[in-house]
N, C-alpha and C. Protein backbone atom coordinates (compact mmCIF):
# COMPACT_ATOMS: atom_id res chain seq x y z
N UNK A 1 -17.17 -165.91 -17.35
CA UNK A 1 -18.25 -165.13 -16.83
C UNK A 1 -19.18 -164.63 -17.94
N UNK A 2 -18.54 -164.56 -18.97
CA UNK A 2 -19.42 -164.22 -19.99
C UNK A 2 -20.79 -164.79 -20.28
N UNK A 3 -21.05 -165.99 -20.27
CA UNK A 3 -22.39 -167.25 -20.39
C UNK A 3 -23.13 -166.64 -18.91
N UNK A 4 -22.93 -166.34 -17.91
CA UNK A 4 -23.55 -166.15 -17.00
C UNK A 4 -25.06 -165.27 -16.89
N UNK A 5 -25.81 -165.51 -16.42
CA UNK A 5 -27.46 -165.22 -17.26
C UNK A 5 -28.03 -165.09 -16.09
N UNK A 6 -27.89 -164.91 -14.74
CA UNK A 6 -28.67 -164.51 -13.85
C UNK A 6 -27.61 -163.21 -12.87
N UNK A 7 -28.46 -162.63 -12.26
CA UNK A 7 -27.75 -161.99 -10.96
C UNK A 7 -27.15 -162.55 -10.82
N UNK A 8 -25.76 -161.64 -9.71
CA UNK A 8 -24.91 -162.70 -9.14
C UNK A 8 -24.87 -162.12 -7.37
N UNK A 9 -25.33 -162.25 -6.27
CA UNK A 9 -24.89 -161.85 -5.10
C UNK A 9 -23.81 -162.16 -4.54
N UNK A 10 -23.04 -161.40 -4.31
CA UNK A 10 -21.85 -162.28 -3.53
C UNK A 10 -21.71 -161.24 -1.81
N UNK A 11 -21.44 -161.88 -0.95
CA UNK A 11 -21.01 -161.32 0.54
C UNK A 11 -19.71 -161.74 0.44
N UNK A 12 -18.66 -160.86 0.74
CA UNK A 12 -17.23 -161.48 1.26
C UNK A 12 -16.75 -161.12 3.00
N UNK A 13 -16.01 -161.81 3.43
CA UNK A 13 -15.38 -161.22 4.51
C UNK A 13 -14.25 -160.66 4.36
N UNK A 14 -13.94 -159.11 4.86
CA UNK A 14 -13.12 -158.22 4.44
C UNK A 14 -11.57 -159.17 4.76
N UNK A 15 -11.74 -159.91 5.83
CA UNK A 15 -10.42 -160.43 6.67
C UNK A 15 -10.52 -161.59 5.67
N UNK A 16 -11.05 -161.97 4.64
CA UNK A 16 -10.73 -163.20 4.07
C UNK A 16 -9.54 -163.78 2.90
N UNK A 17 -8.97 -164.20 2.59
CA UNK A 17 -8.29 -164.44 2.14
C UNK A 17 -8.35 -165.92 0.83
N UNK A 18 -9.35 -165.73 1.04
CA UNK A 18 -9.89 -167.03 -0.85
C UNK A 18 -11.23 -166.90 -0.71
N UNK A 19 -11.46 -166.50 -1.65
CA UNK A 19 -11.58 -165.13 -1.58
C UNK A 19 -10.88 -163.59 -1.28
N UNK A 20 -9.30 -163.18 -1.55
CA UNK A 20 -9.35 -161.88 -1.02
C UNK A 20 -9.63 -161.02 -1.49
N UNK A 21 -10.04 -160.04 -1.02
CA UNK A 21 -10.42 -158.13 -1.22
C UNK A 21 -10.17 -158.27 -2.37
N UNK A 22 -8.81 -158.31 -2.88
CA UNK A 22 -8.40 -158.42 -4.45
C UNK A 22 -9.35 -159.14 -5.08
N UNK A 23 -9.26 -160.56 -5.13
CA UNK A 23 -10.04 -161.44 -6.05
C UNK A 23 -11.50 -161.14 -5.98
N UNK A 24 -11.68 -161.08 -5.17
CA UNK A 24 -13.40 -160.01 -4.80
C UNK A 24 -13.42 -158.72 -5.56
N UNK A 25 -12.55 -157.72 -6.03
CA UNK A 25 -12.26 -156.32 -6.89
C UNK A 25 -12.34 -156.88 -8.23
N UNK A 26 -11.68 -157.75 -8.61
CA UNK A 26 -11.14 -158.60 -9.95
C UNK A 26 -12.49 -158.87 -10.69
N UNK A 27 -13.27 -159.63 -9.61
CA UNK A 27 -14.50 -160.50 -10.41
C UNK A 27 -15.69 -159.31 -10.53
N UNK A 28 -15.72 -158.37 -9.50
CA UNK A 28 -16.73 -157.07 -9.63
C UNK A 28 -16.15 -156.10 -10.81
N UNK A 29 -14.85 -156.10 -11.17
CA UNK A 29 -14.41 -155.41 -12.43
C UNK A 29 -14.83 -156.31 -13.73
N UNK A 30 -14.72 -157.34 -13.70
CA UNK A 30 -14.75 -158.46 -14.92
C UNK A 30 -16.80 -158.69 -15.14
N UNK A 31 -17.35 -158.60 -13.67
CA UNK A 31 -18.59 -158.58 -14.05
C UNK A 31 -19.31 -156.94 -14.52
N UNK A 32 -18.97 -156.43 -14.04
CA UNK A 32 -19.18 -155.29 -14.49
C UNK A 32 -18.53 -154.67 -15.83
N UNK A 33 -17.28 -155.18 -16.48
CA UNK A 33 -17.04 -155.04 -17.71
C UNK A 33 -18.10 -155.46 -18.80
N UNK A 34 -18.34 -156.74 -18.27
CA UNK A 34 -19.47 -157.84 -18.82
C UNK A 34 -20.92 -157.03 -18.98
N UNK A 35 -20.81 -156.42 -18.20
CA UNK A 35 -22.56 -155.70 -17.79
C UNK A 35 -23.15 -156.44 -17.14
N UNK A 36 -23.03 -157.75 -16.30
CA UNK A 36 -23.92 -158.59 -15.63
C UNK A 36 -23.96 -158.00 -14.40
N UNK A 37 -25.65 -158.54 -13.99
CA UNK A 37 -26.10 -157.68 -12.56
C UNK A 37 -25.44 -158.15 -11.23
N UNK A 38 -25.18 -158.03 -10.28
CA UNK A 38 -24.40 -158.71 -9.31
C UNK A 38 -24.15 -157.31 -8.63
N UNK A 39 -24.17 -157.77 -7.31
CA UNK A 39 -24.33 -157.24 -6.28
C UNK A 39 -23.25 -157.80 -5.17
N UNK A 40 -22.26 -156.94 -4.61
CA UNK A 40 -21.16 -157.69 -4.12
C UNK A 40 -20.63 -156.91 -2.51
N UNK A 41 -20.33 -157.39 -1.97
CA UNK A 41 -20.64 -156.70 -0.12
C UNK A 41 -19.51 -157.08 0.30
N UNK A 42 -18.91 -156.52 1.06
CA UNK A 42 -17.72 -156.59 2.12
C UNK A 42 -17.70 -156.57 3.05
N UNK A 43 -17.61 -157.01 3.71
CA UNK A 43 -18.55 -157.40 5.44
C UNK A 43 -17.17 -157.03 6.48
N UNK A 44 -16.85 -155.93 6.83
CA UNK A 44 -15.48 -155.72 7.96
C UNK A 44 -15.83 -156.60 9.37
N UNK A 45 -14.75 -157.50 9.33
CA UNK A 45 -14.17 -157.78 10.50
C UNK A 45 -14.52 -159.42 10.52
N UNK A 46 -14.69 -159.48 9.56
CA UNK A 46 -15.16 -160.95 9.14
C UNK A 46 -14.54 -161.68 8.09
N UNK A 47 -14.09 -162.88 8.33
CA UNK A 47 -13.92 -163.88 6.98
C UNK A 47 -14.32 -164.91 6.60
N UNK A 48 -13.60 -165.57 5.93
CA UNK A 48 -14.48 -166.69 5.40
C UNK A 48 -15.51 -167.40 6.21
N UNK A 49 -16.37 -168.10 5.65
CA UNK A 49 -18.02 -168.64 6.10
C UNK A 49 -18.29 -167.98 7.32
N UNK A 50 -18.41 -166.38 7.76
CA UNK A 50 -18.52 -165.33 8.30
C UNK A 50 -20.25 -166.16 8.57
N UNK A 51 -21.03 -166.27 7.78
CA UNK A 51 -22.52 -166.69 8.30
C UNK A 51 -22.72 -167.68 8.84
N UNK A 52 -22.08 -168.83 9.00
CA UNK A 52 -22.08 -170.38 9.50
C UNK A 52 -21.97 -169.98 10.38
N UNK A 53 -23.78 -170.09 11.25
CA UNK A 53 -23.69 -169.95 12.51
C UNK A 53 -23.46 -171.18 13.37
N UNK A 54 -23.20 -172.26 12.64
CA UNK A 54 -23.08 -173.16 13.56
C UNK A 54 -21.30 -173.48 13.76
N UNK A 55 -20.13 -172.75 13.63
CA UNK A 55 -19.36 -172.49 13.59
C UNK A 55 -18.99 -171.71 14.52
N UNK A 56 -18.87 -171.60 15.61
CA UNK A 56 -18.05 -170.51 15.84
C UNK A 56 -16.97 -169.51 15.75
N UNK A 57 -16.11 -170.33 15.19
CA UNK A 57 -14.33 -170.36 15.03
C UNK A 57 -14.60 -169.01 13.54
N UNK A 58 -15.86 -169.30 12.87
CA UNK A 58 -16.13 -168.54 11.93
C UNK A 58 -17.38 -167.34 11.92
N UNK A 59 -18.01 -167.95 12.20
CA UNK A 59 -19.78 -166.82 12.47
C UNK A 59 -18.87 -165.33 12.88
N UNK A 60 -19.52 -164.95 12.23
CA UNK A 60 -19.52 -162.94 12.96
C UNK A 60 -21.09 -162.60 12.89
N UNK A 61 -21.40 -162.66 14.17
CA UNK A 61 -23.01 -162.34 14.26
C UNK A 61 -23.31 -160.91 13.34
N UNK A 62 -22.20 -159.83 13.86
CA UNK A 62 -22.65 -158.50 13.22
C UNK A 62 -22.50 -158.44 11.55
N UNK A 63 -21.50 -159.18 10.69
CA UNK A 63 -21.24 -159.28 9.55
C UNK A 63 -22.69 -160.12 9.20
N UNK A 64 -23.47 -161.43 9.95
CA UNK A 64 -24.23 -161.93 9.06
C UNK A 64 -25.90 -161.24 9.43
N UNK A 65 -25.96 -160.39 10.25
CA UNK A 65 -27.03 -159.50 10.90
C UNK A 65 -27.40 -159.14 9.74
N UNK A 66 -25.97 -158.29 9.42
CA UNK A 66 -26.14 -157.00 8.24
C UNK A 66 -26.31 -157.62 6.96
N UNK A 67 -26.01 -158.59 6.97
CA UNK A 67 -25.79 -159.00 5.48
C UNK A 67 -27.45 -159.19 5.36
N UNK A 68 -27.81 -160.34 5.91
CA UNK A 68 -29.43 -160.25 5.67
C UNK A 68 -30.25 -159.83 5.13
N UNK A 69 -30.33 -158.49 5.37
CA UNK A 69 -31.21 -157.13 4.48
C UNK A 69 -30.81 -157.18 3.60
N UNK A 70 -29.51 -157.21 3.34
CA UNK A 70 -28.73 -156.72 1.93
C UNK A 70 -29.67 -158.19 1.10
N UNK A 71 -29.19 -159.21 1.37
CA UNK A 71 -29.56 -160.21 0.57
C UNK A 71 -30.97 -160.36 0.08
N UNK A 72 -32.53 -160.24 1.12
CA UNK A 72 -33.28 -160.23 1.28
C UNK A 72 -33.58 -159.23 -0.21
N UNK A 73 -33.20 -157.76 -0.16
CA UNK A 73 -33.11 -156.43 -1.21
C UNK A 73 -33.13 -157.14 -2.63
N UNK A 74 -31.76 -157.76 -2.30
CA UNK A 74 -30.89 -158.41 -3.94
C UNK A 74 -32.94 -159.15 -4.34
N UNK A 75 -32.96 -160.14 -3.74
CA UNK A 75 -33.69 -161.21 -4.23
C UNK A 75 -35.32 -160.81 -4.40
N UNK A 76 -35.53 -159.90 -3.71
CA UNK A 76 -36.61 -159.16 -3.84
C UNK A 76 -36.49 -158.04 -5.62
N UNK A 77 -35.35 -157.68 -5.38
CA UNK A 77 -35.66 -156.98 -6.29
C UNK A 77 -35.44 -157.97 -7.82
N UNK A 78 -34.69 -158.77 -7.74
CA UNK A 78 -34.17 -159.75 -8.85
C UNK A 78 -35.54 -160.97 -9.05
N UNK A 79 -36.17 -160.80 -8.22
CA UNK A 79 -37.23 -162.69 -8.13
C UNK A 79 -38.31 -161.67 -8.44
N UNK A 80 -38.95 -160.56 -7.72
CA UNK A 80 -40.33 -160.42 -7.42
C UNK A 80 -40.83 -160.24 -9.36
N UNK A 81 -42.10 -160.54 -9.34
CA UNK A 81 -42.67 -160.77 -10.81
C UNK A 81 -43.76 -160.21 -11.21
């Protein structure tokens, strides 16, 4: 993680598991040791590919609603020039 040179956004699903909660804590401690910018979300009641709306078995409409804004924020504030 060290070489890493841009933001990093990450969304997880709280119910996920590779990704878990843990390994999601791990990499926000290790980037933040680092000082790199990254921005990292926990989305309850949702897991993995939580946004693949063409999924059902996976999509959580309310986890990828919310996430949206959040992401939209990140990239606005990281891109605009």
């Amino acid at each position: 993680m060290k070489d890493v040179s841009c933001p990093i956004l990450g969304f997880f699903g709280a119910d996920d598991q590779n990704p878990s909660p843990e390994d999601m804590q791990k990499l926000d401690e290790e980037l933040t040791r680092l000082r790199k910018p990254h921005a990292f979300h926990s989305m309850p009641g949702a897991g993995h590919a939580f946004m693949s709306f063409d999924n059902p078995q996976t999509y959580r409409v309310s986890a990828a609603t919310a996430a949206w804004p959040l992401a939209i924020a990140f990239l606005q504030e990281h891109l605009a020039g």
